[in-house]
Protein backbone atom coordinates (compact mmCIF):
# COMPACT_ATOMS: atom_id res chain seq x y z
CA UNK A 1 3.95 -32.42 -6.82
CA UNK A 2 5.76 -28.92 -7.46
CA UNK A 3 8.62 -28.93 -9.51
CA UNK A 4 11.27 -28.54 -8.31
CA UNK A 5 10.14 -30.33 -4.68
CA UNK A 6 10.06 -27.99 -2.54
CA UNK A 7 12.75 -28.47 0.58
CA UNK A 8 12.36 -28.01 4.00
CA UNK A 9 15.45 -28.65 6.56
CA UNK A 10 15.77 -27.74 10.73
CA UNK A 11 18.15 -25.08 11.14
CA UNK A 12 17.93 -24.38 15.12
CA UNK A 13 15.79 -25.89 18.13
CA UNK A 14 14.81 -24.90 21.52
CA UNK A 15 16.93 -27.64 23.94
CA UNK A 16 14.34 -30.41 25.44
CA UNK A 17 11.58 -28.84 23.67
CA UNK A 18 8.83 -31.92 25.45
CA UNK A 19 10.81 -31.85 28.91
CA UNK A 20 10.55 -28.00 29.07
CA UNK A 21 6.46 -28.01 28.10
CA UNK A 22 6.09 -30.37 31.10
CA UNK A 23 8.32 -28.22 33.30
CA UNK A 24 6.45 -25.39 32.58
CA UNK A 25 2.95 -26.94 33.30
CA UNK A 26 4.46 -28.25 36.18
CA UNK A 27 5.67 -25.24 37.57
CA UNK A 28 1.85 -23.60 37.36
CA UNK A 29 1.05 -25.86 40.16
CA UNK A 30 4.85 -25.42 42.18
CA UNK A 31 6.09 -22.98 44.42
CA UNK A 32 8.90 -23.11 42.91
CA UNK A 33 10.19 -23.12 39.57
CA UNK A 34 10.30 -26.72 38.10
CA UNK A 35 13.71 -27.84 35.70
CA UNK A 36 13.66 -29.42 32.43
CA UNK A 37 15.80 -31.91 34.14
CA UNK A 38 13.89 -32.66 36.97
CA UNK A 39 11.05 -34.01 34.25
CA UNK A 40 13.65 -36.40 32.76
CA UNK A 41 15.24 -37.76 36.11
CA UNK A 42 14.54 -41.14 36.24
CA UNK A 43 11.76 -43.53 34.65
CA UNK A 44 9.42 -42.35 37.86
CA UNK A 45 9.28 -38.39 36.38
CA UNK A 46 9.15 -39.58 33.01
CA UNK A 47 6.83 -41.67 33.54
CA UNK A 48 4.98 -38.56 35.32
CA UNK A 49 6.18 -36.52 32.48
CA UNK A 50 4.19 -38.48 29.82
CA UNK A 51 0.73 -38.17 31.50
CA UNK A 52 0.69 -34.86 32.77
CA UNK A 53 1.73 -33.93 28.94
CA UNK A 54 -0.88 -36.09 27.28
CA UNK A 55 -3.82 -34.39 30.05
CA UNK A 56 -2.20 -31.04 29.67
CA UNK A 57 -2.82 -31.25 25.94
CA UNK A 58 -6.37 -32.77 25.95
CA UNK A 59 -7.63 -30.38 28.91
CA UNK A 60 -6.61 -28.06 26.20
CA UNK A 61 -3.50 -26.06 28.04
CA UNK A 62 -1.42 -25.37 25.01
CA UNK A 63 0.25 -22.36 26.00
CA UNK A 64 2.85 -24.80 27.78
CA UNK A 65 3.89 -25.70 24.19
CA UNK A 66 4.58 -22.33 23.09
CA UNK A 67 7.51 -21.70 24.85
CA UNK A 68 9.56 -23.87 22.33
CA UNK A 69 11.28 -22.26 19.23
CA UNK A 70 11.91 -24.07 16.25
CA UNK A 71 13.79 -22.58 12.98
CA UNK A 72 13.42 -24.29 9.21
CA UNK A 73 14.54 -23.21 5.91
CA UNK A 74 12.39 -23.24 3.21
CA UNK A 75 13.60 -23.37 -0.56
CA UNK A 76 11.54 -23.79 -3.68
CA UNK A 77 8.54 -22.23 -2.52
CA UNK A 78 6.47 -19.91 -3.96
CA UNK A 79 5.84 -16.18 -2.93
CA UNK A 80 2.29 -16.52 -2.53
CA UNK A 81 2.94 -19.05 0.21
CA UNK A 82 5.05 -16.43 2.15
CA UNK A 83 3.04 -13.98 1.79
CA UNK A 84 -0.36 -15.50 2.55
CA UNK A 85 0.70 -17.25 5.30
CA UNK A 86 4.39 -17.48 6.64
CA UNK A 87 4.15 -13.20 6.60
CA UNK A 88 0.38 -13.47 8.37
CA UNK A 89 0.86 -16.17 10.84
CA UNK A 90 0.82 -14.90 14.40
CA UNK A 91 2.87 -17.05 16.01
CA UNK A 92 6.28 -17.01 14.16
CA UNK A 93 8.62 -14.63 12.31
CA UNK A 94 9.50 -15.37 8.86
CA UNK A 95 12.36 -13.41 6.49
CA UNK A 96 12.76 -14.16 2.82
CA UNK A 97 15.08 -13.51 0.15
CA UNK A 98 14.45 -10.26 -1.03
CA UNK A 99 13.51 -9.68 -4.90
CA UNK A 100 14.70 -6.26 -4.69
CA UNK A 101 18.20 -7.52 -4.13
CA UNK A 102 18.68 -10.82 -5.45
CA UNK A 103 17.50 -11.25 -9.16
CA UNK A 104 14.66 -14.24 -9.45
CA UNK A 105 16.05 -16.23 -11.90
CA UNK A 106 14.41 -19.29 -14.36
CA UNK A 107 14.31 -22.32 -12.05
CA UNK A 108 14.19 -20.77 -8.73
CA UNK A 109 10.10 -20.37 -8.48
CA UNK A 110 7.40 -23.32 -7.80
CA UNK A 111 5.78 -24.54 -10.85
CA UNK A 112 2.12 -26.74 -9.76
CA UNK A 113 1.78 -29.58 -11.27
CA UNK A 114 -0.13 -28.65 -14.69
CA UNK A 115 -0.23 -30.21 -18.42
CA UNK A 116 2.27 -29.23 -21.23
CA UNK A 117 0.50 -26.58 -22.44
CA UNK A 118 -0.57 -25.25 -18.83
CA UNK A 119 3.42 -25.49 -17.62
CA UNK A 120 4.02 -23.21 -20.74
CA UNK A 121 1.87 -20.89 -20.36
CA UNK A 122 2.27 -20.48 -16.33
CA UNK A 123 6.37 -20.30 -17.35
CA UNK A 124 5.55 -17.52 -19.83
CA UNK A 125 3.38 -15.81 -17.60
CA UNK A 126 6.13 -15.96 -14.71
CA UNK A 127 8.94 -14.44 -17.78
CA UNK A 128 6.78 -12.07 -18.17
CA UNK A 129 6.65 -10.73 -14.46
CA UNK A 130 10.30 -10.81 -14.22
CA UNK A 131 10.57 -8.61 -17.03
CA UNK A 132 8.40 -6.49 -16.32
CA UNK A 133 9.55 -6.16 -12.31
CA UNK A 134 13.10 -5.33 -13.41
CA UNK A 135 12.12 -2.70 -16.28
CA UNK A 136 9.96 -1.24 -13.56
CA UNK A 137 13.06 -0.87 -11.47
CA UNK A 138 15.70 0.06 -13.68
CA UNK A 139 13.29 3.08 -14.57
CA UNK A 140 12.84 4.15 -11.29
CA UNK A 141 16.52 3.59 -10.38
CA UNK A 142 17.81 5.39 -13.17
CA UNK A 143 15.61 8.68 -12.13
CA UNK A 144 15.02 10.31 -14.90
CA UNK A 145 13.83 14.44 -14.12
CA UNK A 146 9.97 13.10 -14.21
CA UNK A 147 10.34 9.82 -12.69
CA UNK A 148 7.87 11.68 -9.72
CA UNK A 149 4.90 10.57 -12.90
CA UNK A 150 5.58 6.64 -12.58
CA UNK A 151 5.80 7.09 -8.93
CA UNK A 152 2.65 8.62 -8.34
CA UNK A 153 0.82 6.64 -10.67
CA UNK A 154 2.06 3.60 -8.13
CA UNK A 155 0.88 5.14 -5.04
CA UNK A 156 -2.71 5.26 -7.02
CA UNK A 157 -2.12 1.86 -8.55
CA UNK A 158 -4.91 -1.09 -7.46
CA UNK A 159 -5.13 -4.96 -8.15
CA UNK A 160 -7.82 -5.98 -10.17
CA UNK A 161 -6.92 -8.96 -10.64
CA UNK A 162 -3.90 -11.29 -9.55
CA UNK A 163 -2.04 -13.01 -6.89
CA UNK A 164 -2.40 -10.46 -3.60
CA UNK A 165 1.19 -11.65 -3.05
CA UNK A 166 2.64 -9.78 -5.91
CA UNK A 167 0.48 -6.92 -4.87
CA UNK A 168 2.64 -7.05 -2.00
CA UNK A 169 5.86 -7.40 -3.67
CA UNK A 170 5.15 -4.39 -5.44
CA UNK A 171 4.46 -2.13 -2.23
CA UNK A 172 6.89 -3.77 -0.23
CA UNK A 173 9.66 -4.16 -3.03
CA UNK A 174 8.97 -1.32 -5.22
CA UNK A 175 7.39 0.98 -4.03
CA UNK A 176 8.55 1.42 -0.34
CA UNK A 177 12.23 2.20 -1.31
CA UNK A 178 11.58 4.31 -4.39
CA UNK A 179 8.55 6.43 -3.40
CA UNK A 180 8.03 6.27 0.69
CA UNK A 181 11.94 6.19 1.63
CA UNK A 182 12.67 8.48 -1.60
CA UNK A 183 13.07 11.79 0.49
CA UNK A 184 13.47 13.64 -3.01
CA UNK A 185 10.35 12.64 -4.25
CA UNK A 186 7.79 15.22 -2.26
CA UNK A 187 10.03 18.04 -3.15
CA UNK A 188 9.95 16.87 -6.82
CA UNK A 189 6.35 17.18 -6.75
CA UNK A 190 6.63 20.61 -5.13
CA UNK A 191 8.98 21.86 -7.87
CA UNK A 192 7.03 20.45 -10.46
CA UNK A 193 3.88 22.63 -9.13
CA UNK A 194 6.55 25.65 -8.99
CA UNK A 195 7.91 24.98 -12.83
CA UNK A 196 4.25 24.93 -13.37
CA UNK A 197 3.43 28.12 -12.18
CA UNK A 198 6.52 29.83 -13.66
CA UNK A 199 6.11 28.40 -16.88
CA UNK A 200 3.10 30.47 -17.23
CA UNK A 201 -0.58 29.83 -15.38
CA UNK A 202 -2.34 27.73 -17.35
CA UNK A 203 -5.94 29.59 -18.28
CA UNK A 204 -8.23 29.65 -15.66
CA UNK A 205 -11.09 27.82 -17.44
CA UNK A 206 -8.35 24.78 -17.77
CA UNK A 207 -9.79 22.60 -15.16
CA UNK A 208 -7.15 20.40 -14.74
CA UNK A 209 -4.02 22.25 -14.97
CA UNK A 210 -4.82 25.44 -14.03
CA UNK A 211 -3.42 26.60 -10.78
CA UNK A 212 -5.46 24.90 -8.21
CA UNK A 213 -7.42 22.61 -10.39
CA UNK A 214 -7.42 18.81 -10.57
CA UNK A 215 -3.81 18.40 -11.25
CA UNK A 216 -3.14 20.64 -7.91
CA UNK A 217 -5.31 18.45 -6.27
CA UNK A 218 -3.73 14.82 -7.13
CA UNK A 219 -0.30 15.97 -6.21
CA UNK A 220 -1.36 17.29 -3.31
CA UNK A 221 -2.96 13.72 -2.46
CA UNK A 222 0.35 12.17 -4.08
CA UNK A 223 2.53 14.47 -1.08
CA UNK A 224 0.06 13.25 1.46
CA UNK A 225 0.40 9.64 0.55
CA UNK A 226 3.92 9.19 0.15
CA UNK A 227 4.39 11.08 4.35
CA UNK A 228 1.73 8.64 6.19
CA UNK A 229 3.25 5.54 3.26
CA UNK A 230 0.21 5.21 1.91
CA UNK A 231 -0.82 3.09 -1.57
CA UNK A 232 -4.42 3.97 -1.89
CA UNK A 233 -6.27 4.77 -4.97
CA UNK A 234 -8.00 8.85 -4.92
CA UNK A 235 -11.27 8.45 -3.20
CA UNK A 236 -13.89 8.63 -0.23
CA UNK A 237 -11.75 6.31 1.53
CA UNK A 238 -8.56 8.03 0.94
CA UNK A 239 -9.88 11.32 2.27
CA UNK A 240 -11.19 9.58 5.47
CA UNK A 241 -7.42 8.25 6.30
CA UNK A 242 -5.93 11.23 5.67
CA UNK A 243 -8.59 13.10 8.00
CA UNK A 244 -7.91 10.03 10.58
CA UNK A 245 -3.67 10.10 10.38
CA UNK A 246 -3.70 13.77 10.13
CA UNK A 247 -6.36 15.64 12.89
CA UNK A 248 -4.65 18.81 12.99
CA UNK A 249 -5.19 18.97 9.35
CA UNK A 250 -9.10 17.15 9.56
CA UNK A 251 -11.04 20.73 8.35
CA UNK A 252 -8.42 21.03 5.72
CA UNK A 253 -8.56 17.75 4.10
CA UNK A 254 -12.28 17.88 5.00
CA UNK A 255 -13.08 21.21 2.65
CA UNK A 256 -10.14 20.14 -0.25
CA UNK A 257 -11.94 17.22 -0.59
CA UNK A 258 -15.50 18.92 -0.94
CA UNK A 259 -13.72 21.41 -3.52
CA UNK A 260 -12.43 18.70 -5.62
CA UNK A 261 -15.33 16.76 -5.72
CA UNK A 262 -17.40 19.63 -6.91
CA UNK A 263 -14.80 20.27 -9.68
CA UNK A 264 -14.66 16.55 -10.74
CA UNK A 265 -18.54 16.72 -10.80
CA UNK A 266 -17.83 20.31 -12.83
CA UNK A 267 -15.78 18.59 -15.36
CA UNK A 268 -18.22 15.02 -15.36
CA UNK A 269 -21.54 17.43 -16.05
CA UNK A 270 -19.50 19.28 -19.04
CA UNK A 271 -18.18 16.09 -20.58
CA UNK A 272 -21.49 14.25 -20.64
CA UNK A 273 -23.41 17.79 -21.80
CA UNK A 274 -20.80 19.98 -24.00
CA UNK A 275 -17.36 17.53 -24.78
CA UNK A 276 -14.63 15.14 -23.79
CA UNK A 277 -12.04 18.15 -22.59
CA UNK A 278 -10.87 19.71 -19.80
CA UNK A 279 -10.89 23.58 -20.75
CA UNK A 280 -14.49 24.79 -19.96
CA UNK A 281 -16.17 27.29 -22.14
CA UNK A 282 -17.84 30.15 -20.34
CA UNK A 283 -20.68 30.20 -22.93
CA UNK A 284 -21.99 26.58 -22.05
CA UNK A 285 -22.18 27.71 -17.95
CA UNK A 286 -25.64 28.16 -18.16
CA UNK A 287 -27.07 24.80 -19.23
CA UNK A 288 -23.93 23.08 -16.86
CA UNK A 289 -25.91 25.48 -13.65
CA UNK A 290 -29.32 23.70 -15.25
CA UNK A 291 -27.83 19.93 -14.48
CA UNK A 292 -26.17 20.83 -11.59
CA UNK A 293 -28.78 22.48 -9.37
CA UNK A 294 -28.19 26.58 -9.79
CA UNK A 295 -31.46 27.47 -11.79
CA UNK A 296 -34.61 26.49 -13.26
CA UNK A 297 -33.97 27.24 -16.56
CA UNK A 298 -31.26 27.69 -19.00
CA UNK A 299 -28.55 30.65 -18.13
CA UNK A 300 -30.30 31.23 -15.02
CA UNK A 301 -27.15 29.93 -12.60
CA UNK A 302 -24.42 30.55 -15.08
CA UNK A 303 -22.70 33.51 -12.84
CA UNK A 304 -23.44 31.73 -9.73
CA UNK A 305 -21.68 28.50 -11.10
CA UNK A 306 -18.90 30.30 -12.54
CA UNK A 307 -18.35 32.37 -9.45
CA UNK A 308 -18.36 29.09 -7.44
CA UNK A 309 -15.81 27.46 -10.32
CA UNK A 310 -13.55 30.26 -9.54
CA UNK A 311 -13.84 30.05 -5.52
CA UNK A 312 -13.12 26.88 -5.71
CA UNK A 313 -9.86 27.28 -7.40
CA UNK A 314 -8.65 29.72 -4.96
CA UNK A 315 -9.38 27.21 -2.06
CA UNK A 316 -7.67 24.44 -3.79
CA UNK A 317 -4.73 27.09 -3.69
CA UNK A 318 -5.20 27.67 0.02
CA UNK A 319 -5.39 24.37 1.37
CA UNK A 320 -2.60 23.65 -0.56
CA UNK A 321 -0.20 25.96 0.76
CA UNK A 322 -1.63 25.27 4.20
CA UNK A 323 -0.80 21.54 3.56
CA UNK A 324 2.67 21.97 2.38
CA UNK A 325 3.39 24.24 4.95
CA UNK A 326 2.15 21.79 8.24
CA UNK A 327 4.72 19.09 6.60
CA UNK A 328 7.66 21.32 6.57
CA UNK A 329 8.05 22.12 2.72
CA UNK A 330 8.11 24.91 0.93
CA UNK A 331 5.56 26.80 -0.10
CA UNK A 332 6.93 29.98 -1.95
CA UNK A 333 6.26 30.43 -5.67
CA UNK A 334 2.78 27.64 -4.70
């Protein structure tokens, strides 16, 4: 048994829940509409009550019994219960306590039935959430100048492994009010690519934070994701959404994502060939054109490649002015 026992207790009822399933199977065959109180008139209807309700039910007519509305309270059960199935279940609401607003406290989650050392170390393991929820908050809450960095990192976050329910929590809980409802946060991102660019351009061979590298790229995704509220990780799949939520931008998405994958496949071939970094060193173009396709021999696609490298750069650019411009924010200074 769970510990504490978890409680259930009837809050509200539909009135004459039985006489009103009857009335309403009743009425299918009427023409006219048949009471509650005409079932439960004398020991003749009831009597007539009892076995139309008994064939009703075994020739399978159940929809007579949906008209009824019950309403419980639940206490002492556990999230993962909500979410798996109160939250999913298609034929009643459910509400719950929010954790964003009222602190989860020691004693107020389900514990299984386990041994000593189990209880202990599911406990500890529950602490441990807690602490880790409300840290998670009181960052985000406090918003420091580059809280925009834990936020994106959420809308990229994925569950390995875990309860799906706290998954859940985190979107629902977490990352709904402080990311999708935060109307600051896509214009932090947008002054963070400004600062950027004021700062001083990165140089060009920096493939990540050079204007219209990589970095360009994942806030660009991080903008898109936080409009259409989504919590995907950078991808194929990601791509296809945003092509699917967004058709008057399809060809745009459709080309930034061909750019960035043949930079990410630019920075993969010189990591495995030259080094672990992201500034690329003209000199090694020619054996990077030899793994990637340009030529037949070393040097022989080095100017193509590094022709393409810069194209590509100035696309990222484009698309993500064009971008930032169909979603109403600025562009000047991008």
């Amino acid at each position: 048994m769970f510990s504490p026992e978890p409680v259930v207790r009837l809050e509200n009822a539909f009135r004459e829940p039985f006489n009103n399933a009857v009335a309403t199977a009743r009425t299918c065959y009427s023409p006219r509409v048949v009471t509650s109180a005409e079932v439960d008139e004398n020991e003749e209807s009831r009597a007539q009550r009892d076995r139309i309700a008994h064939a009703a039910f075994v020739a399978g007519h159940h929809t007579i019994l949906q008209h009824a509305a019950f309403q419980f309270v639940l206490e002492r059960v556990s999230r993962h219960f909500l979410w798996s199935f109160l939250h999913s279940h298609p034929f009643y609401n459910s509400e719950q306590v929010s954790q964003r607003y009222v602190e989860v406290k020691p004693g107020h989650f389900a514990i299984p039935p386990l041994g000593q050392t189990e209880r202990a170390r599911f406990e500890a393991t529950c602490a441990l959430q807690m602490r880790a929820y409300q840290e998670l908050v009181e960052i985000l809450r406090a918003a420091p100048p580059d809280a925009f960095i834990e936020k994106t990192e959420l809308l990229g976050s994925r569950r390995v492994l875990g309860d799906p329910a706290m998954d859940q929590i985190l979107t629902e809980e977490v990352v709904r009010p402080f990311v999708f409802e935060d109307v600051r946060y896509p214009l932090d991102l947008v002054a963070e690519l400004r600062a950027r660019r004021q700062a001083g351009a990165a140089e060009e061979m920096e493939i990540k934070e050079t204007p219209g590298g990589l970095r360009d790229v994942a806030i660009l995704l991080a903008i898109l994701k936080a409009r259409l509220q989504l919590r995907w990780p950078d991808g194929p799949a990601l791509y296809a959404r945003l092509r699917l939520e967004m058709p008057a931008l399809s060809e745009v998405i459709e080309d930034l994502e061909k750019t960035a994958t043949f930079l990410r496949r630019l920075r993969a071939v010189y990591r495995l060939t030259v080094g672990s970094e992201d500034r690329l060193a003209p000199s090694y173009f020619g054996i990077l054109a030899l793994f990637m396709g340009y030529g037949h021999y070393p040097g022989g696609g080095a100017a193509e490649l590094l022709g393409d490298y810069r194209a590509a750069l100035g696309r990222v650019r484009l698309r993500l002015r064009e971008c930032l411009g169909a979603l109403g924010l600025p562009t000047e200074g991008i």
